[in-house]
PDB file of N, CA and C in Angstrom:
ATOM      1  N   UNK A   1      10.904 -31.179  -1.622  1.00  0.00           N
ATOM      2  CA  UNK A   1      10.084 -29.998  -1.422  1.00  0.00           C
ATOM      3  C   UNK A   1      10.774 -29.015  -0.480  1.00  0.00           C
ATOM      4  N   UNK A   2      11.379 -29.555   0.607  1.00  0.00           N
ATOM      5  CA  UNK A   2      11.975 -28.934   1.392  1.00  0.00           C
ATOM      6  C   UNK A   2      13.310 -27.767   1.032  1.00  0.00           C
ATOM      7  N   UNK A   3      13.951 -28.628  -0.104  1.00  0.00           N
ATOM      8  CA  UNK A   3      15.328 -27.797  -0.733  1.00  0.00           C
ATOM      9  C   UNK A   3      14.603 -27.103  -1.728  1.00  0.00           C
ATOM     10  N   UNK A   4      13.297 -26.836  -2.314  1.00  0.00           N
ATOM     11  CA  UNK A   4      12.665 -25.860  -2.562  1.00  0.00           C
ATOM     12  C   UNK A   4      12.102 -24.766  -1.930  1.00  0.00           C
ATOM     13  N   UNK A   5      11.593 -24.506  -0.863  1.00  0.00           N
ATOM     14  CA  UNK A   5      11.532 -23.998  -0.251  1.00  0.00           C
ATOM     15  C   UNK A   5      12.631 -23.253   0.330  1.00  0.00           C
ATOM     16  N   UNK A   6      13.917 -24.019   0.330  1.00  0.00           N
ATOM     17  CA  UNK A   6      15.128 -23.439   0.994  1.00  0.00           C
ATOM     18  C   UNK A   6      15.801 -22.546  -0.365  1.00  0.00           C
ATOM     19  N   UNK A   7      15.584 -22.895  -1.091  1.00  0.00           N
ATOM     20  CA  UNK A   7      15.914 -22.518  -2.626  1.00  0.00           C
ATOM     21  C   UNK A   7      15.480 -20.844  -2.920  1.00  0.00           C
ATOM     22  N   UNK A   8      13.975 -20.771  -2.638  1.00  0.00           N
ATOM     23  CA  UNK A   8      12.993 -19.665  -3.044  1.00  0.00           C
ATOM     24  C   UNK A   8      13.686 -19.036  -1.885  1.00  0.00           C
ATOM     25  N   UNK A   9      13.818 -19.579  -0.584  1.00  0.00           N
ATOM     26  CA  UNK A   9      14.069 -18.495   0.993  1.00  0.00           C
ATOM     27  C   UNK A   9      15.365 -17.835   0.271  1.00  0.00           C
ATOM     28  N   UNK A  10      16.323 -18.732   0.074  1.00  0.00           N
ATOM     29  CA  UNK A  10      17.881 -17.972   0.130  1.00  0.00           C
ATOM     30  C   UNK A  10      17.442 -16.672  -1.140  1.00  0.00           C
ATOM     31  N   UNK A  11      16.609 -17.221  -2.367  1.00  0.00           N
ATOM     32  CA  UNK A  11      16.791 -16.555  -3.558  1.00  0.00           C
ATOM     33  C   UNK A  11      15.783 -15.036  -3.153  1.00  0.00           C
ATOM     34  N   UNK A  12      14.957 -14.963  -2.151  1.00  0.00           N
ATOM     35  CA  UNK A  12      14.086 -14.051  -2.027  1.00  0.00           C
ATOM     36  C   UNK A  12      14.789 -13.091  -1.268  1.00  0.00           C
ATOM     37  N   UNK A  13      16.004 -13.708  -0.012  1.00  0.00           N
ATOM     38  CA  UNK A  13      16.555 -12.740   0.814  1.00  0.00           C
ATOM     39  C   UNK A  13      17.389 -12.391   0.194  1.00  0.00           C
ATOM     40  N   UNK A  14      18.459 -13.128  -0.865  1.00  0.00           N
ATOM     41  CA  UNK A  14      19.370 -12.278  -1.394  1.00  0.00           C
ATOM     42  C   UNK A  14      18.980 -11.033  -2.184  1.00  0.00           C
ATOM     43  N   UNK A  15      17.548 -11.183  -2.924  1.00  0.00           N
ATOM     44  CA  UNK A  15      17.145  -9.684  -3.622  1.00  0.00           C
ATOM     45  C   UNK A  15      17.306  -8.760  -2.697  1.00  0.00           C
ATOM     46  N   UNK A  16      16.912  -8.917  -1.510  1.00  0.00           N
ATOM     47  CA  UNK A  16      16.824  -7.667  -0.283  1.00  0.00           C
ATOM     48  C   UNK A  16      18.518  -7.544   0.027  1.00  0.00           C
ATOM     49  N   UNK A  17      19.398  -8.188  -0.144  1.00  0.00           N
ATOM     50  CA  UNK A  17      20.568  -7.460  -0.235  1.00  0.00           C
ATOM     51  C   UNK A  17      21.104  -7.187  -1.123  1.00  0.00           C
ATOM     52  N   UNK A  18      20.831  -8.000  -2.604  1.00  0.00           N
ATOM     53  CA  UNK A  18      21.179  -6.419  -3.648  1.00  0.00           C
ATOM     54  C   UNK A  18      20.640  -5.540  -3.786  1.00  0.00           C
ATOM     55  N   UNK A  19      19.654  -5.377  -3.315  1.00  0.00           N
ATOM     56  CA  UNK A  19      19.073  -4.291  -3.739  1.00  0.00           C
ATOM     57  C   UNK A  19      18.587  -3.440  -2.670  1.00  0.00           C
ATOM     58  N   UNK A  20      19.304  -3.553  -1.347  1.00  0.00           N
ATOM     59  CA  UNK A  20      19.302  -2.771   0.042  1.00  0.00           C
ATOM     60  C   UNK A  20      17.861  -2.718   0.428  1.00  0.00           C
ATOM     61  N   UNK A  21      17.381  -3.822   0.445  1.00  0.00           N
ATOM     62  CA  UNK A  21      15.783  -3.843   1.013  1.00  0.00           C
ATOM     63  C   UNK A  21      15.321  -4.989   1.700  1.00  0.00           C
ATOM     64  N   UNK A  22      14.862  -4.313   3.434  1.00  0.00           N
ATOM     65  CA  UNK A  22      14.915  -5.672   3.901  1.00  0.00           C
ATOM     66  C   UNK A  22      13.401  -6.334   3.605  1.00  0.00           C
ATOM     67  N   UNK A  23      13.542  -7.267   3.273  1.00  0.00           N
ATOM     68  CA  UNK A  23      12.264  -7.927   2.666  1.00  0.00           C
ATOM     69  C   UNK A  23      11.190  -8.138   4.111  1.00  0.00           C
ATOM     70  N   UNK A  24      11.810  -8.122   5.197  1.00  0.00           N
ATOM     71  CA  UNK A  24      10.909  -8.709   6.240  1.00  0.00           C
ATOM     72  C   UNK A  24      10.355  -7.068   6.844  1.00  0.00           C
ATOM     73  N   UNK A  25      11.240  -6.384   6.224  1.00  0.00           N
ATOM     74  CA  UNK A  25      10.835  -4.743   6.663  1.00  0.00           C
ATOM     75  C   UNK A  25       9.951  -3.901   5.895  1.00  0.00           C
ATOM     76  N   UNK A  26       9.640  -4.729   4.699  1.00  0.00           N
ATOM     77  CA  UNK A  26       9.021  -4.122   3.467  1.00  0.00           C
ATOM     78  C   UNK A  26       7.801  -4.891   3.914  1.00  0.00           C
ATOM     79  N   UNK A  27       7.684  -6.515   4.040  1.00  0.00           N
ATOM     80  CA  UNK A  27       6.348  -7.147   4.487  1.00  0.00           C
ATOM     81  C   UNK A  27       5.999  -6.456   5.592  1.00  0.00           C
ATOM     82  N   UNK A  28       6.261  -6.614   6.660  1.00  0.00           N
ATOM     83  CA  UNK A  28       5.608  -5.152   8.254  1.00  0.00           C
ATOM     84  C   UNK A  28       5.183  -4.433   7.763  1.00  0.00           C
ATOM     85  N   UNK A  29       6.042  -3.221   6.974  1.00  0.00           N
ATOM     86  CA  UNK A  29       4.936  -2.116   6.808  1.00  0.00           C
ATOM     87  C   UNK A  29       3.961  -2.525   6.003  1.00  0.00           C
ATOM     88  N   UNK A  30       3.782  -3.051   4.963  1.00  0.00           N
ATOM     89  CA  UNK A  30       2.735  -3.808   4.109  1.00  0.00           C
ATOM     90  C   UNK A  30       2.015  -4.161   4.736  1.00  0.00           C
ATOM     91  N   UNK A  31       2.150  -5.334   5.630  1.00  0.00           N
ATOM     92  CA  UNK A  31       0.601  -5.637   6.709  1.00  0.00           C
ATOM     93  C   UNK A  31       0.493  -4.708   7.561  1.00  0.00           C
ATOM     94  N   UNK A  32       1.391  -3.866   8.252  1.00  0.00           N
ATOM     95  CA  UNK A  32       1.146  -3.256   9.526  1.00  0.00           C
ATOM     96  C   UNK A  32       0.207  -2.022   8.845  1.00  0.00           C
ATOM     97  N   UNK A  33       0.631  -1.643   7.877  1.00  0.00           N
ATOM     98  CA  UNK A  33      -0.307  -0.477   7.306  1.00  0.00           C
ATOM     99  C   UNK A  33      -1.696  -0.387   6.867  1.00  0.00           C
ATOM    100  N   UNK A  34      -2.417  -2.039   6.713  1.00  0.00           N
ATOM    101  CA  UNK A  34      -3.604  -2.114   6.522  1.00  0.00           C
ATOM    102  C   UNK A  34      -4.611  -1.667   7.418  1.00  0.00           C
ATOM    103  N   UNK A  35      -3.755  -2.059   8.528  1.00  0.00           N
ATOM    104  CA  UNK A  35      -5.237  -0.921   9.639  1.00  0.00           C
ATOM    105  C   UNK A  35      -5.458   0.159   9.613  1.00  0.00           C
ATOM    106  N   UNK A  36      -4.288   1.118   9.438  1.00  0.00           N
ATOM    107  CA  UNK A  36      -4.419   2.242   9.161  1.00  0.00           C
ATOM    108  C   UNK A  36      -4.911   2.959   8.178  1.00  0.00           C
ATOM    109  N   UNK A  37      -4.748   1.742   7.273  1.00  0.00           N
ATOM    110  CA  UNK A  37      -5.404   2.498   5.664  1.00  0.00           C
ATOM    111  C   UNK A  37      -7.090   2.097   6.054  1.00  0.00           C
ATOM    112  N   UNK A  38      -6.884   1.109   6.427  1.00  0.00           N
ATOM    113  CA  UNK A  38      -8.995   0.980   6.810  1.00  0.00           C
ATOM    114  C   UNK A  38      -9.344   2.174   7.800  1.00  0.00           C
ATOM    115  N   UNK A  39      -8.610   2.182   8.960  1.00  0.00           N
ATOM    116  CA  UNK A  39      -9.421   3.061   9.595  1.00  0.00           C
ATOM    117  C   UNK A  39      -9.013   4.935   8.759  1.00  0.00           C
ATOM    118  N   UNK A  40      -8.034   4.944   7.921  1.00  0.00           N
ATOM    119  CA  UNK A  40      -8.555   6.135   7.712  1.00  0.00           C
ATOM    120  C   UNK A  40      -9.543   6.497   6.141  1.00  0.00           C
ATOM    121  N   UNK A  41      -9.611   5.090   6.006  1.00  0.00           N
ATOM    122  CA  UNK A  41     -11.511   4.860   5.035  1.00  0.00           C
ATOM    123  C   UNK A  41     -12.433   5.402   5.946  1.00  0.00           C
ATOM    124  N   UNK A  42     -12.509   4.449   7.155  1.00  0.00           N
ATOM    125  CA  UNK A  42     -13.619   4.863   7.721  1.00  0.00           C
ATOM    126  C   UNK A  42     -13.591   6.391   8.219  1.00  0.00           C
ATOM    127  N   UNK A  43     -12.781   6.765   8.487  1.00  0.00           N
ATOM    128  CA  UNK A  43     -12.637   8.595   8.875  1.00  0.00           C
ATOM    129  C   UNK A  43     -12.991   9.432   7.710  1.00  0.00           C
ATOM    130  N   UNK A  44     -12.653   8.870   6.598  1.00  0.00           N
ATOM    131  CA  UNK A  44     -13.162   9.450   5.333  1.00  0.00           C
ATOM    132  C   UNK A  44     -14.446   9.657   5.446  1.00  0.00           C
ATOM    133  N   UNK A  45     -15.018   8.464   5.257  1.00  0.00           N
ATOM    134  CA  UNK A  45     -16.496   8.414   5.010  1.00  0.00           C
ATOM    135  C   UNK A  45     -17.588   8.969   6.639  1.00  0.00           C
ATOM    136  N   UNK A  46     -16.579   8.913   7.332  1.00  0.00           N
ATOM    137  CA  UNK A  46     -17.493   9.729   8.543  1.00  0.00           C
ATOM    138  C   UNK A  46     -17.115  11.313   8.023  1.00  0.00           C
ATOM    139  N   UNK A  47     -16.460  11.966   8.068  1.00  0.00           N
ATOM    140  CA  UNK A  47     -16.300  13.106   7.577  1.00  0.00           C
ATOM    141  C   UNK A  47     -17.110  13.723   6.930  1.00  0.00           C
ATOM    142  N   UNK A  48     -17.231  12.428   5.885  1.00  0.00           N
ATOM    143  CA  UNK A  48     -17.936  13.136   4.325  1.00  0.00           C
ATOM    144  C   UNK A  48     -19.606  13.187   5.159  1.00  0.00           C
ATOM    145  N   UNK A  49     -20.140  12.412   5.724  1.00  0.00           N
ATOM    146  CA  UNK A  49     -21.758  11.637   6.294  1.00  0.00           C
ATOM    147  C   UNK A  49     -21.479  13.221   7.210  1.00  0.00           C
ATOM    148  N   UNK A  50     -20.394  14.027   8.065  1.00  0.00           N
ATOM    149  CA  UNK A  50     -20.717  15.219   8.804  1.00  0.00           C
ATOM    150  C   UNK A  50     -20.744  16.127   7.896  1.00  0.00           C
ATOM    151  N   UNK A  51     -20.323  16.358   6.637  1.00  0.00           N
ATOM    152  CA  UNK A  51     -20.215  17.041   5.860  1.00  0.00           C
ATOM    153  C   UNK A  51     -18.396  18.270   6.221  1.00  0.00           C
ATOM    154  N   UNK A  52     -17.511  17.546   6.483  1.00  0.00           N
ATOM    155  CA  UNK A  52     -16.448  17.774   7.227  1.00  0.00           C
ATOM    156  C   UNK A  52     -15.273  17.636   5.625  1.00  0.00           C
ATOM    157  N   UNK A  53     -14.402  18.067   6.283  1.00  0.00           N
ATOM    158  CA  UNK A  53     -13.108  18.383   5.246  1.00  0.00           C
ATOM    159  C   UNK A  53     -12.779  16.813   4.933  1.00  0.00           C
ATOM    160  N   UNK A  54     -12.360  16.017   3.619  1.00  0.00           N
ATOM    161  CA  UNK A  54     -11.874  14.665   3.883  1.00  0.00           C
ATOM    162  C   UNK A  54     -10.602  14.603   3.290  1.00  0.00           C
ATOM    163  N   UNK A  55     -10.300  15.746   3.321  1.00  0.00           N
ATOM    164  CA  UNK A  55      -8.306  16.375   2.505  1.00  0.00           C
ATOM    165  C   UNK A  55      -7.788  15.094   3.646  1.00  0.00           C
ATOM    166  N   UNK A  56      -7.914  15.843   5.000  1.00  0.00           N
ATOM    167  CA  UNK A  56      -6.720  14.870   5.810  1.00  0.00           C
ATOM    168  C   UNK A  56      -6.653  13.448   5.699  1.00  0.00           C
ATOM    169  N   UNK A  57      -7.748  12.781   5.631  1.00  0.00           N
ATOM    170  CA  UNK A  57      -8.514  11.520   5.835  1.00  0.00           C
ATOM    171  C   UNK A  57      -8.009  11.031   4.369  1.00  0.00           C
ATOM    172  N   UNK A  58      -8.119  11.801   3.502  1.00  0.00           N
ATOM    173  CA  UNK A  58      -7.903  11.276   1.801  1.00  0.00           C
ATOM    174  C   UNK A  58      -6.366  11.159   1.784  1.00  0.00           C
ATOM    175  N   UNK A  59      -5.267  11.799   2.327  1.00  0.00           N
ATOM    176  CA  UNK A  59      -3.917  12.187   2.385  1.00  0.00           C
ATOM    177  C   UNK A  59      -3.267  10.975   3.811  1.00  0.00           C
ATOM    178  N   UNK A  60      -3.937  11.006   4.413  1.00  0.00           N
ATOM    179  CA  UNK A  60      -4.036   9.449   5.486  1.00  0.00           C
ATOM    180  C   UNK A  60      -3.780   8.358   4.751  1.00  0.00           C
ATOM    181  N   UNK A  61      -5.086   8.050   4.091  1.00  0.00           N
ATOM    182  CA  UNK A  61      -5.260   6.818   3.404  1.00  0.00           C
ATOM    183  C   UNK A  61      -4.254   6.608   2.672  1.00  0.00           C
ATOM    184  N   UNK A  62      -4.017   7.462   2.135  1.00  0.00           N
ATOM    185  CA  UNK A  62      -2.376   7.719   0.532  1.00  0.00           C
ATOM    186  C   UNK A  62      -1.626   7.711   1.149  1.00  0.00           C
ATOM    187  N   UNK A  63      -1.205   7.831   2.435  1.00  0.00           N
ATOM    188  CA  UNK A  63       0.179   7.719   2.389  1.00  0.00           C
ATOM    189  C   UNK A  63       0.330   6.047   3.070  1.00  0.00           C
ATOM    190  N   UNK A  64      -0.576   5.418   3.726  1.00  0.00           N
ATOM    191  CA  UNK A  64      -0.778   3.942   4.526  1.00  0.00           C
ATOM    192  C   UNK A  64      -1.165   3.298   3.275  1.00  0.00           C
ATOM    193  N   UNK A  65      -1.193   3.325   2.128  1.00  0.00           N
ATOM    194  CA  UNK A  65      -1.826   3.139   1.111  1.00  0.00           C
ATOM    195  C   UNK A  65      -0.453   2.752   0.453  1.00  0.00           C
ATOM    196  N   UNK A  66       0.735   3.568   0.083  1.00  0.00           N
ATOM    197  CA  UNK A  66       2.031   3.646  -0.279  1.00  0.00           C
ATOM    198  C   UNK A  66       2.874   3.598   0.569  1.00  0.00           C
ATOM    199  N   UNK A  67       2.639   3.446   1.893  1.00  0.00           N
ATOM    200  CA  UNK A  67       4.224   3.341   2.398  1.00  0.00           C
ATOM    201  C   UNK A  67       5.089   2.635   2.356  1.00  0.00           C
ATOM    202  N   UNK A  68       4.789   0.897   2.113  1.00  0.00           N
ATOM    203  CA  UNK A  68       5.896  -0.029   1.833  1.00  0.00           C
ATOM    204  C   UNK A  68       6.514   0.563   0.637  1.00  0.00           C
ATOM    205  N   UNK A  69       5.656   0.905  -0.277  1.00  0.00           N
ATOM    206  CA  UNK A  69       6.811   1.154  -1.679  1.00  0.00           C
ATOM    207  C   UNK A  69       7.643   2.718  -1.313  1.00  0.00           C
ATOM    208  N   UNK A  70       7.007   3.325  -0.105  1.00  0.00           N
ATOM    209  CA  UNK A  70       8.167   4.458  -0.158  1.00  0.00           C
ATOM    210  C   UNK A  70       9.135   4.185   0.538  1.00  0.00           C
ATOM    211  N   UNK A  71       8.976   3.038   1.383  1.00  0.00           N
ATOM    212  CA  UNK A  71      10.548   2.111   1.740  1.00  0.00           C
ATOM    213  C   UNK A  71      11.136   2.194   0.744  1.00  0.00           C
ATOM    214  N   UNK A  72      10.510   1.252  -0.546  1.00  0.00           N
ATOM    215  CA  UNK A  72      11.185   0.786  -0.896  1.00  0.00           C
ATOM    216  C   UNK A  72      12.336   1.959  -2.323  1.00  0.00           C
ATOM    217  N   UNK A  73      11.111   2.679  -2.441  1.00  0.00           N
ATOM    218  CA  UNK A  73      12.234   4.030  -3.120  1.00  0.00           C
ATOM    219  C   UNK A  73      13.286   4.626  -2.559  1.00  0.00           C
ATOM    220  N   UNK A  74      12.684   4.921  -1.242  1.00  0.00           N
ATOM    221  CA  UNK A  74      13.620   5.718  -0.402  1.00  0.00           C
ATOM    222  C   UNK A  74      14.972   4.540  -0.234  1.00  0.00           C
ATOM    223  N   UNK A  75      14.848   3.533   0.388  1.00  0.00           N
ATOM    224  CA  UNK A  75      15.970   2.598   0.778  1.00  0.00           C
ATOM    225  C   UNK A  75      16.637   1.801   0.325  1.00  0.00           C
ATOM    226  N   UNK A  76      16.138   1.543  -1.163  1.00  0.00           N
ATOM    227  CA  UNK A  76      16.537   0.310  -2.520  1.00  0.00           C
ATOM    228  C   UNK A  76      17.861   1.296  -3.099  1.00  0.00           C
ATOM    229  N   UNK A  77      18.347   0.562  -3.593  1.00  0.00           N
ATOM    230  CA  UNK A  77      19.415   1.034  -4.157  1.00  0.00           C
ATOM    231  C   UNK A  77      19.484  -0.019  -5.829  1.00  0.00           C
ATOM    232  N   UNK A  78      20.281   0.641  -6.534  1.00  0.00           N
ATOM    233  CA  UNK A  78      20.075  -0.114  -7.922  1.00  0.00           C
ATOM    234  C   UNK A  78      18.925  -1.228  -8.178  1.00  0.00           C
ATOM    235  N   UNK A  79      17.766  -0.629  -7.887  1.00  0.00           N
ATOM    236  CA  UNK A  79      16.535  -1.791  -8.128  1.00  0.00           C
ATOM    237  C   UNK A  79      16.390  -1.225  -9.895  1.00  0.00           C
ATOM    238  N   UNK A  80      15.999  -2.159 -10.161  1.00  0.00           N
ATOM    239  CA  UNK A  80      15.246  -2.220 -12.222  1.00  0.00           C
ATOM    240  C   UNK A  80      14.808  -1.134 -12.255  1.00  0.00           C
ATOM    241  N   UNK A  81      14.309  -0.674 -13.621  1.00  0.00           N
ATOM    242  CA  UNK A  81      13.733   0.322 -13.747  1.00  0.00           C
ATOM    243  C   UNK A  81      12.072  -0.004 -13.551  1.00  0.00           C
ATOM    244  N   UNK A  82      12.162  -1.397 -14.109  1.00  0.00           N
ATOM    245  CA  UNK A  82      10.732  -2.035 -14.401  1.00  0.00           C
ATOM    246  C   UNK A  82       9.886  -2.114 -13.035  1.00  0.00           C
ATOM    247  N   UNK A  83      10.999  -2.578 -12.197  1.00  0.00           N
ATOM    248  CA  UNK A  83      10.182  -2.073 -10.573  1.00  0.00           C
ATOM    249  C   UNK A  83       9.498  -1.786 -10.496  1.00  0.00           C
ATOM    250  N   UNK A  84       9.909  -0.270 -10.875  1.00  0.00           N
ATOM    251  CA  UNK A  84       9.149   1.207 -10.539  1.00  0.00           C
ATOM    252  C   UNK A  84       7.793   1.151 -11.426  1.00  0.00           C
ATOM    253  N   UNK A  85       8.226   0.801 -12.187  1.00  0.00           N
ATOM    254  CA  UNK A  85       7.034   0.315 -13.034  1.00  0.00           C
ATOM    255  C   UNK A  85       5.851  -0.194 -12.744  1.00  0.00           C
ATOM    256  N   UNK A  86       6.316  -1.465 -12.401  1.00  0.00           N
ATOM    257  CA  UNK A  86       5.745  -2.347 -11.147  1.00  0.00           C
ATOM    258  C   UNK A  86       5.026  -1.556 -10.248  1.00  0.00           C
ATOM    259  N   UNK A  87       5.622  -0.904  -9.441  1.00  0.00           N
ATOM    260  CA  UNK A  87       5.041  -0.434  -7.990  1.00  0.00           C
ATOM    261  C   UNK A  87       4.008   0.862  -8.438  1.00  0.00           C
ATOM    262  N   UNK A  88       4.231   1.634  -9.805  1.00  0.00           N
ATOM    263  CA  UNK A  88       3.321   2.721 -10.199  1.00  0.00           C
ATOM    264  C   UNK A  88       2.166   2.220 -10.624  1.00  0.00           C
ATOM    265  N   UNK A  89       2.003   0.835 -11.463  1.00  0.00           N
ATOM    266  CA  UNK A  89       1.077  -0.032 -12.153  1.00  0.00           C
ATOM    267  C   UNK A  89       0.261   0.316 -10.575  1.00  0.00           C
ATOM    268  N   UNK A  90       0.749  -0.665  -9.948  1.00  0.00           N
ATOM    269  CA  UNK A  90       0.156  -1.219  -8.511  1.00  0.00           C
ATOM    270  C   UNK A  90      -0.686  -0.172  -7.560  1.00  0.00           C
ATOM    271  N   UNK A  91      -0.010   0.980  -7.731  1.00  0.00           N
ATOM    272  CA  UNK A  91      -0.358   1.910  -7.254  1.00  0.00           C
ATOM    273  C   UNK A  91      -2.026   2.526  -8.154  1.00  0.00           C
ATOM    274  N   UNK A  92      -1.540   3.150  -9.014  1.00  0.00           N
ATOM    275  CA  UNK A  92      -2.358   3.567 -10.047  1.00  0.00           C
ATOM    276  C   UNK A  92      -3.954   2.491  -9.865  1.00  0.00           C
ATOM    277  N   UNK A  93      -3.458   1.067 -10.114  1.00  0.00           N
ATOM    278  CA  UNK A  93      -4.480   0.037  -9.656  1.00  0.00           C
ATOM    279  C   UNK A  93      -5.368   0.004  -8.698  1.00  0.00           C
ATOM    280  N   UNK A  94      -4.569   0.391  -7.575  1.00  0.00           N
ATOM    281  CA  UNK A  94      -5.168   0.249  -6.046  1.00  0.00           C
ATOM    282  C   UNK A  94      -5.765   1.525  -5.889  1.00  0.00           C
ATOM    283  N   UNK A  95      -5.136   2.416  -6.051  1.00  0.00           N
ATOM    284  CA  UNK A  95      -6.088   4.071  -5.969  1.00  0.00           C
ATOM    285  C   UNK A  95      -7.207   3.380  -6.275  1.00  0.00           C
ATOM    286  N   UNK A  96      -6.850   3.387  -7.954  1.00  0.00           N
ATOM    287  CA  UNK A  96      -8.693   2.862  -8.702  1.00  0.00           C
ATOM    288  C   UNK A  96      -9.621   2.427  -8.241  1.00  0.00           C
ATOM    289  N   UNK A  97      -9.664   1.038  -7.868  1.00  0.00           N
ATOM    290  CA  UNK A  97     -10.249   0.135  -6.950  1.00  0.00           C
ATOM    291  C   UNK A  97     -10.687   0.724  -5.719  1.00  0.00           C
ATOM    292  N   UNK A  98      -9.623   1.312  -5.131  1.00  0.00           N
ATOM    293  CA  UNK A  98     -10.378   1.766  -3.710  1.00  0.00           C
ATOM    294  C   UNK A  98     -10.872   3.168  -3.904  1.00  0.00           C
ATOM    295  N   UNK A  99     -11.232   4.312  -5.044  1.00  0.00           N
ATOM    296  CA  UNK A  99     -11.570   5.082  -5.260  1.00  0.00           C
ATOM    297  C   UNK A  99     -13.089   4.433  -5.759  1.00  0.00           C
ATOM    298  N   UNK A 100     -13.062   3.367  -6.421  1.00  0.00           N
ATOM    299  CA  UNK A 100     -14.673   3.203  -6.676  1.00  0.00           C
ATOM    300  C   UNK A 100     -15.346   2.240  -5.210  1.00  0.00           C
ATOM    301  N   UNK A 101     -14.592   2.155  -4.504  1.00  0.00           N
ATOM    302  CA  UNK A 101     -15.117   1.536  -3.346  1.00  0.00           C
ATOM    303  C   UNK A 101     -15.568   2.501  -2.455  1.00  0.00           C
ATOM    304  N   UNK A 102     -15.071   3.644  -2.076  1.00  0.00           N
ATOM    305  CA  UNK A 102     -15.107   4.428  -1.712  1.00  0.00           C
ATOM    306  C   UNK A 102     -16.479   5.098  -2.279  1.00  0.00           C
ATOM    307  N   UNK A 103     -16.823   5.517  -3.421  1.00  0.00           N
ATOM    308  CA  UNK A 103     -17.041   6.031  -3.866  1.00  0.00           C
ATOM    309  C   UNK A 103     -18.862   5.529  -3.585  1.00  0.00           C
ATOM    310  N   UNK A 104     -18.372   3.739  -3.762  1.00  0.00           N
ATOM    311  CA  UNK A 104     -20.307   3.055  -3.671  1.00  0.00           C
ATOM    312  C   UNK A 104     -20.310   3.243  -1.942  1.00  0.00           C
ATOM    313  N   UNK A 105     -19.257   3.687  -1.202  1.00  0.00           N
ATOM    314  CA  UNK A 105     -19.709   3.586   0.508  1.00  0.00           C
ATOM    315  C   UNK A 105     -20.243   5.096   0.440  1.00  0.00           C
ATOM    316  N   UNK A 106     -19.553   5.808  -0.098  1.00  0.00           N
ATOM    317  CA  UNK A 106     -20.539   7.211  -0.314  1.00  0.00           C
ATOM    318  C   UNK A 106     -21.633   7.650  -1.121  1.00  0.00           C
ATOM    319  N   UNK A 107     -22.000   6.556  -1.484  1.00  0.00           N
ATOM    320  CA  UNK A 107     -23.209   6.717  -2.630  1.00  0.00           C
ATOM    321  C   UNK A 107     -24.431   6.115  -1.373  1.00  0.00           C
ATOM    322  N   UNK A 108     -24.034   4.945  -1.025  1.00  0.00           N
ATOM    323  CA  UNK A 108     -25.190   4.755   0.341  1.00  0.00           C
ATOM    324  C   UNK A 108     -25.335   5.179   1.534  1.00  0.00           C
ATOM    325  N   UNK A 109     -24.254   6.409   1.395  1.00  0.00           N
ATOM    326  CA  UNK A 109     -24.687   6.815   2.601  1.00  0.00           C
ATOM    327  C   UNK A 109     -25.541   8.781   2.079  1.00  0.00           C
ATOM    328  N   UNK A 110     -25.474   8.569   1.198  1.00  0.00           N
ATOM    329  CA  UNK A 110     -26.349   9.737   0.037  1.00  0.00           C
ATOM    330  C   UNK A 110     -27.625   8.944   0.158  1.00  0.00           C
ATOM    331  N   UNK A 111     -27.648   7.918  -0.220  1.00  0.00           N
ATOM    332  CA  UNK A 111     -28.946   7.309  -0.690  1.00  0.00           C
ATOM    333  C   UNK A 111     -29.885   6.991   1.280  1.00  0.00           C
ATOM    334  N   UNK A 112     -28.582   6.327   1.771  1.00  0.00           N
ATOM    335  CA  UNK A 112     -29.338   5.910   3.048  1.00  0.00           C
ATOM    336  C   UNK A 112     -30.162   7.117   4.398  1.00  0.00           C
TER     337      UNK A 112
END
């Protein structure tokens, strides 16, 4: 189990050097960005409850929302095409999802 594990480690870090991406720099911003993307939900939805602009708050969220993958555009070098693919799917996905989440936290606070 162990030379599996050592197997997946070597095979996961070498992608991050063909393809100029440090994998432990791509995970950070990935977790480190979740607070930021929550708290600028919640700035959203306070905004919207003052009846306030939620451009900034919506443009917040999007960019803590995407920033590991704009590492990874900006700093990858010869990555697949399918990647990109990958990371637009993902994207496209996650908007969705957190656009209808969004969407029932602003519906109760209409209703509440």
């Amino acid at each position: 189990m162990t030379e599996l594990i050592q197997t997946l480690q070597e095979w996961f870090f070498g992608l991050g050097k063909q393809y100029g991406v440090n994998p432990i720099v791509f995970g950070s911003i990935y977790v480190g960005a979740i607070p930021f993307f929550t708290l600028s939900i919640a700035w959203l939805i306070r905004n919207y409850r003052k009846n306030k602009s939620i451009i900034l708050p919506t443009l917040s969220a999007s960019f803590f929302f995407i920033s590991a993958y704009l590492y990874l555009i900006i700093v990858g070098h010869n990555v697949p095409w399918w990647v990109y693919g990958v990371v637009v799917l993902m994207i496209v996905y996650g908007g969705y999802t957190t656009t209808k989440k969004v969407r029932r936290r602003i519906h109760k606070v209409d209703k509440g």
